[in-house]
N, C-alpha and C. Protein backbone atom coordinates (compact mmCIF):
# COMPACT_ATOMS: atom_id res chain seq x y z
N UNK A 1 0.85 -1.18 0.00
CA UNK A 1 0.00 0.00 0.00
C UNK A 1 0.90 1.24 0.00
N UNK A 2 0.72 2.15 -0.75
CA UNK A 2 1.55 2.86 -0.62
C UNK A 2 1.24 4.21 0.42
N UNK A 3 2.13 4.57 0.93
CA UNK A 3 2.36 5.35 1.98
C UNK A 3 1.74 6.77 1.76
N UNK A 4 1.01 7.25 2.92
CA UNK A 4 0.11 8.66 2.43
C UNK A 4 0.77 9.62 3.70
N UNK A 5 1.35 9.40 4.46
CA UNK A 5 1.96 10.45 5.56
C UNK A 5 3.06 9.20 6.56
N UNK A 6 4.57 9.81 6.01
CA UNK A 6 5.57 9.44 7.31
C UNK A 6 5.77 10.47 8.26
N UNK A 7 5.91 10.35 9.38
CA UNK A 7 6.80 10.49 10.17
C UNK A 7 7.43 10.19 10.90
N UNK A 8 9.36 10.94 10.01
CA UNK A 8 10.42 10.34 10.75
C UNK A 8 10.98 11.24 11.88
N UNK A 9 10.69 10.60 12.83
CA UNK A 9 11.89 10.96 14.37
C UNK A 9 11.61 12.13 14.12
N UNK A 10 10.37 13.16 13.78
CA UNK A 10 10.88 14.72 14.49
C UNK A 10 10.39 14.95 16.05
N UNK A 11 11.06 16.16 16.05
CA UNK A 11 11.06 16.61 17.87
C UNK A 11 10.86 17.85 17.40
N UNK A 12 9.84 18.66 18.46
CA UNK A 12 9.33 19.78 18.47
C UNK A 12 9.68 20.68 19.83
N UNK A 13 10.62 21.35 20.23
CA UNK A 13 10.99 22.07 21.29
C UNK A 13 9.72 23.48 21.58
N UNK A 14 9.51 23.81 22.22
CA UNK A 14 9.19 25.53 22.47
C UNK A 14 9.80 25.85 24.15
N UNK A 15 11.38 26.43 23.88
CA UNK A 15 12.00 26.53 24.58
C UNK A 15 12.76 25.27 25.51
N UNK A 16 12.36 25.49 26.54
CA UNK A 16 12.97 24.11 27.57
C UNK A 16 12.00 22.90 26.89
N UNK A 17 10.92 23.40 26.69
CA UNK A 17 9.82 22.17 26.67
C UNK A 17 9.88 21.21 25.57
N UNK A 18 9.60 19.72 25.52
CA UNK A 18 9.82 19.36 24.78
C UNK A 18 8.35 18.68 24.46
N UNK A 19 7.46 19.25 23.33
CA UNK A 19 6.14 18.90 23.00
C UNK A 19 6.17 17.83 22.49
N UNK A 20 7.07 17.28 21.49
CA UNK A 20 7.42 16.05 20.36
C UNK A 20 8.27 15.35 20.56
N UNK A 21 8.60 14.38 21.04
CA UNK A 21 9.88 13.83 21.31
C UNK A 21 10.61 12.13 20.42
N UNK A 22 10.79 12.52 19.22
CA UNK A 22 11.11 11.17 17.99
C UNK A 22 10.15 10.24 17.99
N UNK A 23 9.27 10.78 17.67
CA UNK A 23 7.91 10.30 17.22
C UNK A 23 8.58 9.47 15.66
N UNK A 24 7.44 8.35 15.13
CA UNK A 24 8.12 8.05 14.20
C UNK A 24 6.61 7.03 13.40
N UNK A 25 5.97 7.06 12.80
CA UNK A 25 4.68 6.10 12.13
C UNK A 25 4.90 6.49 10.94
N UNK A 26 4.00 5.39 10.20
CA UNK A 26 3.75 5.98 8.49
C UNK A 26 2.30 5.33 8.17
N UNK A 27 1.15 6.08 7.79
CA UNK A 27 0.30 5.68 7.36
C UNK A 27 0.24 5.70 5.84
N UNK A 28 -0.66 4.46 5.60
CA UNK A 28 -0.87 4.07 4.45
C UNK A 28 -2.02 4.43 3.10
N UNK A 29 -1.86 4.86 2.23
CA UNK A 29 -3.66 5.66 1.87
C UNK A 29 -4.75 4.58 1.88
N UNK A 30 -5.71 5.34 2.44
CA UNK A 30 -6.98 4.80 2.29
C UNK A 30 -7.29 4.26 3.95
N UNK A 31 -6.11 3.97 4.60
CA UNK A 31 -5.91 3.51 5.99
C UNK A 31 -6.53 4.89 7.09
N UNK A 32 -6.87 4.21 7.65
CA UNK A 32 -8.32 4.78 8.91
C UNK A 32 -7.11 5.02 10.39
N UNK A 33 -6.46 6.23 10.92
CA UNK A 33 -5.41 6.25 11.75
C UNK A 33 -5.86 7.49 12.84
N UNK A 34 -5.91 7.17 13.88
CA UNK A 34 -6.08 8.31 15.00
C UNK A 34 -4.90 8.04 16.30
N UNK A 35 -4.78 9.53 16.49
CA UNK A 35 -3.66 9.27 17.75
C UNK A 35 -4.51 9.69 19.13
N UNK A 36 -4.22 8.78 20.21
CA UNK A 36 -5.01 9.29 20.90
C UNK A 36 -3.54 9.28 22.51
N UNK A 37 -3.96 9.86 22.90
CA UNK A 37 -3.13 10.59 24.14
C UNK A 37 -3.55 11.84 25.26
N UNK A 38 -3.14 11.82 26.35
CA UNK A 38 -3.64 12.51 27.40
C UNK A 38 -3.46 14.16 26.95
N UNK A 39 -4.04 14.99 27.69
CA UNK A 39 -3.88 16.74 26.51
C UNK A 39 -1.98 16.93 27.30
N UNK A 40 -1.79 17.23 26.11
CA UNK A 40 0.04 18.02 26.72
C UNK A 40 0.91 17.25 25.54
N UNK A 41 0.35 15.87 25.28
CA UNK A 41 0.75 14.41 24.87
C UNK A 41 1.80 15.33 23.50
N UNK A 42 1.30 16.05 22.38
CA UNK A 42 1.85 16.66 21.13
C UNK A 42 1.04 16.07 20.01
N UNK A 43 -0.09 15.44 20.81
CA UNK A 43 -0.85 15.24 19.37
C UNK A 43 -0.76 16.14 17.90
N UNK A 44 -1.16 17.48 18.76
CA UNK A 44 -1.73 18.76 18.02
C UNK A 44 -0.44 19.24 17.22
N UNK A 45 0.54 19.16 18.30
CA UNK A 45 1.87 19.40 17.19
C UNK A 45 2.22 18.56 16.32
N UNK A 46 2.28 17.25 16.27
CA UNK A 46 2.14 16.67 15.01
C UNK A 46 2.06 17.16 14.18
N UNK A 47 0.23 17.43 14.64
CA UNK A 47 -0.58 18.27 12.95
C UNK A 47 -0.34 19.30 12.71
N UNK A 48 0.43 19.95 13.42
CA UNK A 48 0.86 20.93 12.82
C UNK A 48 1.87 21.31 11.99
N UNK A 49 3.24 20.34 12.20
CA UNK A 49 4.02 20.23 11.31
C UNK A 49 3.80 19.37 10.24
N UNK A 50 2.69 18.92 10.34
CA UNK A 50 2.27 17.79 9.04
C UNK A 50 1.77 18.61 7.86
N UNK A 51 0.87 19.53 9.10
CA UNK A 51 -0.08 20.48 7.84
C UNK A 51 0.91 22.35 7.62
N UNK A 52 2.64 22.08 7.88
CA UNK A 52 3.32 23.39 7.67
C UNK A 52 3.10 23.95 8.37
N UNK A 53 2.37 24.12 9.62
CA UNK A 53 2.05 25.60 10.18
C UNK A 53 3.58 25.64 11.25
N UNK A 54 4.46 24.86 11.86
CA UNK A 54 5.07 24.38 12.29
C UNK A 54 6.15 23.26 12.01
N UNK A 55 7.94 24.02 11.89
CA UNK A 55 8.87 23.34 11.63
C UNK A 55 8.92 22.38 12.91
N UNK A 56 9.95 21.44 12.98
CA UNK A 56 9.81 20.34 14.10
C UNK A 56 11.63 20.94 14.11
N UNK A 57 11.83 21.06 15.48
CA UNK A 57 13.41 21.27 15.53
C UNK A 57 14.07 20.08 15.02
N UNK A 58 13.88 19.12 14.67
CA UNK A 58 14.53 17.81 14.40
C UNK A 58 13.69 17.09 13.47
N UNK A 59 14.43 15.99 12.77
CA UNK A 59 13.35 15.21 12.12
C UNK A 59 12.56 15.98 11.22
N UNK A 60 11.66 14.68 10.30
CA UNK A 60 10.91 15.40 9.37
C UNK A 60 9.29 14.96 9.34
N UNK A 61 8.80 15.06 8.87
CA UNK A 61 7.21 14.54 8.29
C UNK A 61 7.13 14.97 6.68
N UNK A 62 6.46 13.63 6.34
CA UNK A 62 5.64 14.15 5.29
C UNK A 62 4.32 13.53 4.59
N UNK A 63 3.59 14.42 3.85
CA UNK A 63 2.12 13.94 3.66
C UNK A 63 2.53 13.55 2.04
N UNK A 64 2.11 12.90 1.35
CA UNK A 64 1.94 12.18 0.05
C UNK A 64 0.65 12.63 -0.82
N UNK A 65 0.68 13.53 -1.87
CA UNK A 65 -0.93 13.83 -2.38
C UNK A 65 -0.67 13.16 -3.17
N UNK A 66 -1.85 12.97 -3.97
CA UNK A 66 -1.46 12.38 -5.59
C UNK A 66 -0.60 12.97 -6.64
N UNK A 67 -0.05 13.92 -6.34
CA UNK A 67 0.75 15.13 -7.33
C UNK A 67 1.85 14.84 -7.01
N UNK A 68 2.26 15.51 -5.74
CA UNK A 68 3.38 15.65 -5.20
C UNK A 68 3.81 14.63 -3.51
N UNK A 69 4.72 15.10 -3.29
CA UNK A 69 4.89 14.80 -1.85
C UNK A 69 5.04 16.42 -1.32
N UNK A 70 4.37 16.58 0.38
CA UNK A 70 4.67 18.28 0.54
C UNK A 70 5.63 17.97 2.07
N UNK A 71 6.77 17.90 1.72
CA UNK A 71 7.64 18.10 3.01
C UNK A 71 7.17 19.17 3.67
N UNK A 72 7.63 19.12 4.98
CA UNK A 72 7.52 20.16 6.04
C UNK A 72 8.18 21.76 5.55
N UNK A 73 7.73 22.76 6.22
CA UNK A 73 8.08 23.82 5.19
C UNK A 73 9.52 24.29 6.03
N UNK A 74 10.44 25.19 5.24
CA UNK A 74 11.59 25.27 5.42
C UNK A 74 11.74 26.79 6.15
N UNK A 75 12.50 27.50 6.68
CA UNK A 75 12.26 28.96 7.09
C UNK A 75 11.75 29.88 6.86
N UNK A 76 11.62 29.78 5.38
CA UNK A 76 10.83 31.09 4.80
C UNK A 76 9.30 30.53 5.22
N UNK A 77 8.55 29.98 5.14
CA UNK A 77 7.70 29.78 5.76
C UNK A 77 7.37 30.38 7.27
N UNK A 78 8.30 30.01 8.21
CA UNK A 78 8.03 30.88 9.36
C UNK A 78 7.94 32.28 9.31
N UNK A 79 8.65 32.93 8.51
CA UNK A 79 9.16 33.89 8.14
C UNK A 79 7.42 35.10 7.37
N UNK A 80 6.77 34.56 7.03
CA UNK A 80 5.54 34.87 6.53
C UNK A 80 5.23 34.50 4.98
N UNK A 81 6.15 34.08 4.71
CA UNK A 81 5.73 33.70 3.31
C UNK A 81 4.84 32.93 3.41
N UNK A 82 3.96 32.50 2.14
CA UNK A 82 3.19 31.59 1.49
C UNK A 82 3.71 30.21 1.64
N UNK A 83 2.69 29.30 2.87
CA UNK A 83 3.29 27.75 3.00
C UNK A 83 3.81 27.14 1.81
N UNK A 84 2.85 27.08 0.63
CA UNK A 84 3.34 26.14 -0.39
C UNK A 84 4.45 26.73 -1.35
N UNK A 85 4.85 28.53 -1.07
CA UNK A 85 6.20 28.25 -1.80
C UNK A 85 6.96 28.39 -0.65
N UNK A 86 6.96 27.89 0.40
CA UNK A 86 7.92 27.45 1.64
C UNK A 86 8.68 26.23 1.57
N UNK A 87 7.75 25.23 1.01
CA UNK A 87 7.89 24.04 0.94
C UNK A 87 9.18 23.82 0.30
N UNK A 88 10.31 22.81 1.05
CA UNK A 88 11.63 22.91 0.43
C UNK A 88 11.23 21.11 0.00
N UNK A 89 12.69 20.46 -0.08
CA UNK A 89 13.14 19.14 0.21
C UNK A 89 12.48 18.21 -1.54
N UNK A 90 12.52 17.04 -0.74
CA UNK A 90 12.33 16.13 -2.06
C UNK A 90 11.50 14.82 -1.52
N UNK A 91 10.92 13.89 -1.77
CA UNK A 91 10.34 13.16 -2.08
C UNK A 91 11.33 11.59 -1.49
N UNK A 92 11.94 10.98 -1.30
CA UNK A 92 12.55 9.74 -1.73
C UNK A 92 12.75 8.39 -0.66
């Protein structure tokens, strides 16, 4: 089946704190996937670096469309640019 979202080993800091800590799954398309965890857990950060709004200090994610693959977005993204021409990296 081919793969519709990895993520490898990222970690998400905000300051001392560590929200994400080498998290690591890959779902498959068409596959039915929920994370479930106590509130603090980093569910939410996940999705957030899944869906760009949020680099992961470490590690990567990525989602699989039918077009493309959209890696996590790269600085200019934080920066205010436009997520999808943020989007750096490659596919492989």
């Amino acid at each position: 089946m081919p793969v519709a979202v990895h993520v490898n080993h990222p970690t998400r800091k905000f300051g001392d704190l560590i929200a994400v800590d080498d998290v690591s799954f890959k779902i498959g398309q068409g596959e039915i996937f929920g994370m479930l965890g106590p509130n603090g857990a980093g569910k939410s950060t996940i999705l957030a670096m899944l869906s760009t709004i949020l680099k992961p200090s470490s590690g990567e994610g990525r989602r699989h469309d039918r077009y493309r693959c959209l890696p996590v977005p790269d600085d200019r993204t934080l920066r205010g640019k436009n997520a999808r021409s943020g989007i750096s990296g490659s596919c492989g």
